[in-house]
Each structure stands twice: as structure tokens, then as C-alpha cells.
N, C-alpha and C. Protein backbone atom coordinates (compact mmCIF):
# COMPACT_ATOMS: atom_id res chain seq x y z
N UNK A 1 0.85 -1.17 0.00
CA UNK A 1 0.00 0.00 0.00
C UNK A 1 0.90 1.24 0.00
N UNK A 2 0.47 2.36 -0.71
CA UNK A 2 1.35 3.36 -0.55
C UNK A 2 1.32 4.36 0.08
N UNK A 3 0.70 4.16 1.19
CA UNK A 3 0.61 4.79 2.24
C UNK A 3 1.57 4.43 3.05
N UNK A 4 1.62 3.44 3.24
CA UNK A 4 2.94 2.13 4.12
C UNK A 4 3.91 2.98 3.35
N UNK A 5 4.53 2.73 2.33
CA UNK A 5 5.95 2.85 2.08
C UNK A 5 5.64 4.20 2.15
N UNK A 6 4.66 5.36 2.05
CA UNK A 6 5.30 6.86 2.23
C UNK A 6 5.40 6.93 3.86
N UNK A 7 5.07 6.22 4.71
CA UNK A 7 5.05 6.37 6.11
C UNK A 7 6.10 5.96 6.58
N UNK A 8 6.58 4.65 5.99
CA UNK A 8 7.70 3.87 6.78
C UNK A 8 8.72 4.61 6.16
N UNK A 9 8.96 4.65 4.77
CA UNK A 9 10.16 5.53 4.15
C UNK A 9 11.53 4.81 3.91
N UNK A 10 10.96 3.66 3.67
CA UNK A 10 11.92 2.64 3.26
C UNK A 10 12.41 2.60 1.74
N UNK A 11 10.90 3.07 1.45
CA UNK A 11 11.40 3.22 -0.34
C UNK A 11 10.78 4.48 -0.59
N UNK A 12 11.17 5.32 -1.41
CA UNK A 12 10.63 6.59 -1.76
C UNK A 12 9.72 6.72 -2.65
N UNK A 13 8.44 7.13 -3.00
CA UNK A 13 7.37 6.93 -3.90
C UNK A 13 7.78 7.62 -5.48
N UNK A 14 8.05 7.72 -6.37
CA UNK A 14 7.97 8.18 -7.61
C UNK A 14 7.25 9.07 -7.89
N UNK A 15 7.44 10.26 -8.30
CA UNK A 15 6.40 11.48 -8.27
C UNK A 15 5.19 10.95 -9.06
N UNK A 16 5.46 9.78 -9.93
CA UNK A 16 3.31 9.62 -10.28
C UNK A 16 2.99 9.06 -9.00
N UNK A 17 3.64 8.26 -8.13
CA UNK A 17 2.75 7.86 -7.34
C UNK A 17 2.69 8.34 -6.21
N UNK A 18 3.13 9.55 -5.98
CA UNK A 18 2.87 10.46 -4.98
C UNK A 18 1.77 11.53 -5.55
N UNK A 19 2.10 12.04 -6.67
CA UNK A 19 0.52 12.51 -6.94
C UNK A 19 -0.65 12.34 -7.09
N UNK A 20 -0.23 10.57 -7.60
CA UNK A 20 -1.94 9.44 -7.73
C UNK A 20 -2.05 9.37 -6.28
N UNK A 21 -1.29 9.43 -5.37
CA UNK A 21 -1.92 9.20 -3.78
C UNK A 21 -2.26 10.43 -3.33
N UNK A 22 -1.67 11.28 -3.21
CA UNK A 22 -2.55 12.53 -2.95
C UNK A 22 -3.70 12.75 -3.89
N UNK A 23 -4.18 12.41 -4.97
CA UNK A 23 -5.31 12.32 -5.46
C UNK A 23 -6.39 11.67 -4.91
N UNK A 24 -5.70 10.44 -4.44
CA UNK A 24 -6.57 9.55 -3.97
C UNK A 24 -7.09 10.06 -3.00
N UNK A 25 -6.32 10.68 -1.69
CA UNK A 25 -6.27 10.65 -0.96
C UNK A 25 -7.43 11.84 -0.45
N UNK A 26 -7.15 12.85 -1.78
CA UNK A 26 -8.85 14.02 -1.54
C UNK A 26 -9.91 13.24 -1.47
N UNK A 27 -10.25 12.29 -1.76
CA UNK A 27 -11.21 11.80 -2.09
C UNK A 27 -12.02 10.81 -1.45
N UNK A 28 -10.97 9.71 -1.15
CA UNK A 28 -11.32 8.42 -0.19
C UNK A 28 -10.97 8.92 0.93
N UNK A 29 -12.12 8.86 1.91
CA UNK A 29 -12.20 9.05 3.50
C UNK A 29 -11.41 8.06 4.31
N UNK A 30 -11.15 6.90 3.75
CA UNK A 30 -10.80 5.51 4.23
C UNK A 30 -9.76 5.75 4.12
N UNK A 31 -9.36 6.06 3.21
CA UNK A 31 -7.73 5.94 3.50
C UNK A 31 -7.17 7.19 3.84
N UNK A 32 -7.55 8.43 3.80
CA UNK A 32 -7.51 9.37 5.03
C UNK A 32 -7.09 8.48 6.03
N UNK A 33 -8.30 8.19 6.76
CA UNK A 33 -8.49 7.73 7.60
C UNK A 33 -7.15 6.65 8.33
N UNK A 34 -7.20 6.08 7.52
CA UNK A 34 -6.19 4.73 7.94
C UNK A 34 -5.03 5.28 7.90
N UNK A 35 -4.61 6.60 6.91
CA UNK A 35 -3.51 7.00 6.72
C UNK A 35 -2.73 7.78 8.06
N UNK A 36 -3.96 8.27 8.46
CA UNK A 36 -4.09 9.13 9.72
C UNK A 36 -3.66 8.08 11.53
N UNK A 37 -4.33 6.71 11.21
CA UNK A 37 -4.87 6.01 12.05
C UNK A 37 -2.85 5.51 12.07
N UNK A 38 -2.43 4.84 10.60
CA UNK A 38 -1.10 4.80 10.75
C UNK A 38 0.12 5.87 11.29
N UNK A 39 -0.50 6.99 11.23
CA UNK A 39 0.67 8.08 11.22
C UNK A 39 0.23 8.22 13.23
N UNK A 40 -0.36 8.18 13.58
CA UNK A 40 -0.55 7.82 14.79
C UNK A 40 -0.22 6.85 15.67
N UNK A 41 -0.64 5.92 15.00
CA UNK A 41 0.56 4.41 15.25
C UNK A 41 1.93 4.40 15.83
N UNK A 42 2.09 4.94 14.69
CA UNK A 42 3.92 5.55 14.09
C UNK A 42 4.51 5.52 15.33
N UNK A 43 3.56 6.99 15.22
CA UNK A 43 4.35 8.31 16.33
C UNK A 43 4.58 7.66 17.56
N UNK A 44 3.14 7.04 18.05
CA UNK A 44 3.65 6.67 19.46
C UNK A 44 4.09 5.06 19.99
N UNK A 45 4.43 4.32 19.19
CA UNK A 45 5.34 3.67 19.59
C UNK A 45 6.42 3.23 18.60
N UNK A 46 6.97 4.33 17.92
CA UNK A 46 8.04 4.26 17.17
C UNK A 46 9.22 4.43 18.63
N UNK A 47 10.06 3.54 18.83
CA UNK A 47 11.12 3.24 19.58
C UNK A 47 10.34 2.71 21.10
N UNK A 48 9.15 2.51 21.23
CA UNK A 48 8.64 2.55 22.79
C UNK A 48 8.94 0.81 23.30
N UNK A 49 8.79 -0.15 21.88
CA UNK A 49 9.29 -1.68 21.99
C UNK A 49 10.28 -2.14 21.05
N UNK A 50 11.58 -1.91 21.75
CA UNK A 50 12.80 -2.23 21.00
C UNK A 50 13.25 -4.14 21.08
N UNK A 51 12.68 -4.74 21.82
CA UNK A 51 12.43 -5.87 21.88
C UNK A 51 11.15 -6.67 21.13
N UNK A 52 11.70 -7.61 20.46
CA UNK A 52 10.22 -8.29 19.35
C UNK A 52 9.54 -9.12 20.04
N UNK A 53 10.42 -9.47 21.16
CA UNK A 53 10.09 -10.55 21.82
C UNK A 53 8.85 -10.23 23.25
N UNK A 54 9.02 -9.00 23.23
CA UNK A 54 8.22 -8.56 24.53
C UNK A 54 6.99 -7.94 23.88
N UNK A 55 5.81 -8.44 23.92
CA UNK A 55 4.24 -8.33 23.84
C UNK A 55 3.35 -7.42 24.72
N UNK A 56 2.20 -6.16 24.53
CA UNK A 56 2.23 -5.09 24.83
C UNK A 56 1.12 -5.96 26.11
N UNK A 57 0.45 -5.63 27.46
CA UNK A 57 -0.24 -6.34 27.90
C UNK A 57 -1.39 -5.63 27.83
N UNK A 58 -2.32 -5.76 28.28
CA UNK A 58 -4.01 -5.27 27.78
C UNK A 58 -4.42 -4.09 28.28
N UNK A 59 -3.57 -3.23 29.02
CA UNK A 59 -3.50 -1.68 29.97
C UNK A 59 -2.90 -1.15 28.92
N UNK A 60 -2.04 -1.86 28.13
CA UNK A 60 -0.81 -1.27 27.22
C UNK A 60 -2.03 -0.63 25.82
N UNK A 61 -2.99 -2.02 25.72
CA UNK A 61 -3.12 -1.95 24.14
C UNK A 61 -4.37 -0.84 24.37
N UNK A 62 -5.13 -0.86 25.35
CA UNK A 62 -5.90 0.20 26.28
C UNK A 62 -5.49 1.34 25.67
N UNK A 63 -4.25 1.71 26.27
CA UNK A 63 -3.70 2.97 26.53
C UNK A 63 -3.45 3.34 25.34
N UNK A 64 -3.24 2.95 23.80
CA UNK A 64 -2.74 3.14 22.86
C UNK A 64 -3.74 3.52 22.13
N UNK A 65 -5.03 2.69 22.41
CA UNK A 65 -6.03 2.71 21.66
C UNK A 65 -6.93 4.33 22.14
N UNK A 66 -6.61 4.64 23.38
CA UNK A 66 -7.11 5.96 23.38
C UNK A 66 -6.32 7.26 23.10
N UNK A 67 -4.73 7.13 23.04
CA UNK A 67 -4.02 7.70 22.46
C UNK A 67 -4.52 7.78 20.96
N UNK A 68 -4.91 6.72 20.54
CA UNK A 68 -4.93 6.84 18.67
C UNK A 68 -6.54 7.35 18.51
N UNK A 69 -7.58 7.53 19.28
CA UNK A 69 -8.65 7.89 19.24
C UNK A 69 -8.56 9.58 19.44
N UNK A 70 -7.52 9.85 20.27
CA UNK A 70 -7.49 11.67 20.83
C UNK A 70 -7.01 11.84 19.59
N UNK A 71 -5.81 11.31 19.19
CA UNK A 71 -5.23 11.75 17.83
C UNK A 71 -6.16 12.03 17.02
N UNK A 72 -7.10 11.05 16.53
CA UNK A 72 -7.69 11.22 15.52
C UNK A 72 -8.80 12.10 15.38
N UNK A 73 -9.63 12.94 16.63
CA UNK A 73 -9.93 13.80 17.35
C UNK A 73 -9.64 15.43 16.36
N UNK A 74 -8.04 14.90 16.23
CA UNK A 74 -7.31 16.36 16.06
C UNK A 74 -7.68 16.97 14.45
């Protein structure tokens, strides 16, 4: 999806497909949406589990899930 690779930034999008996604992107609420819902994601636990092995516990996934609800708020 190219929302993923413009978020993660692993690969850089090609100017058609950065303009076909901002096209898209006026348009479809959904992927607004999800785009928004990812960039929220991101933010707050980009570096928070540096271990793969350690699993978030149910206060954790709680707490994230109303973090990504205020966000989306904004």
C-alpha cells in the first residue's frame, strides 16, 4: 500500500505515485483515515518496543487505543 511505504520511508514513492496518492487521498475518506490512524501508530510507539520478543499487555493496548482515538480527534 502506498501509504505504508510513504510512512515507513523505506522506499521513496515516484512522483506519479505520490501525486496518484494525494489524489486519492482528496477523495477516499478511508484511506484518510487509515492513513491518519497509521501516522498515529507511528508516532507513538516508534522506539517505545525495542524488543520483538516482549508483547504489549491489555493496559498497554488500552492505553494506545485511546491515544490513537485523541489523535484522531485532532
Amino acid at each position: 500500500m502506498l501509504v505504508e511505504k510513504q510512512l515507513q520511508q523505506q522506499q521513496s514513492l515516484t512522483l506519479l505515485q505520490r501525486i496518484g496518492l494525494k489524489i486519492h487521498l482528496l477523495y477516499c475518506i478511508y484511506c484518510r483515515r487509515y492513513a491518519k490512524q497509521s501516522q498515529a501508530i507511528d508516532k507513538h510507539i516508534d522506539g517505545f518496543i525495542t524488543q520483538t520478543d516482549i508483547l504489549p499487555d491489555e493496559s498497554l493496548k488500552l492505553k494506545w487505543e485511546k491515544m490513537i482515538v485523541e489523535e484522531m480527534k485532532k
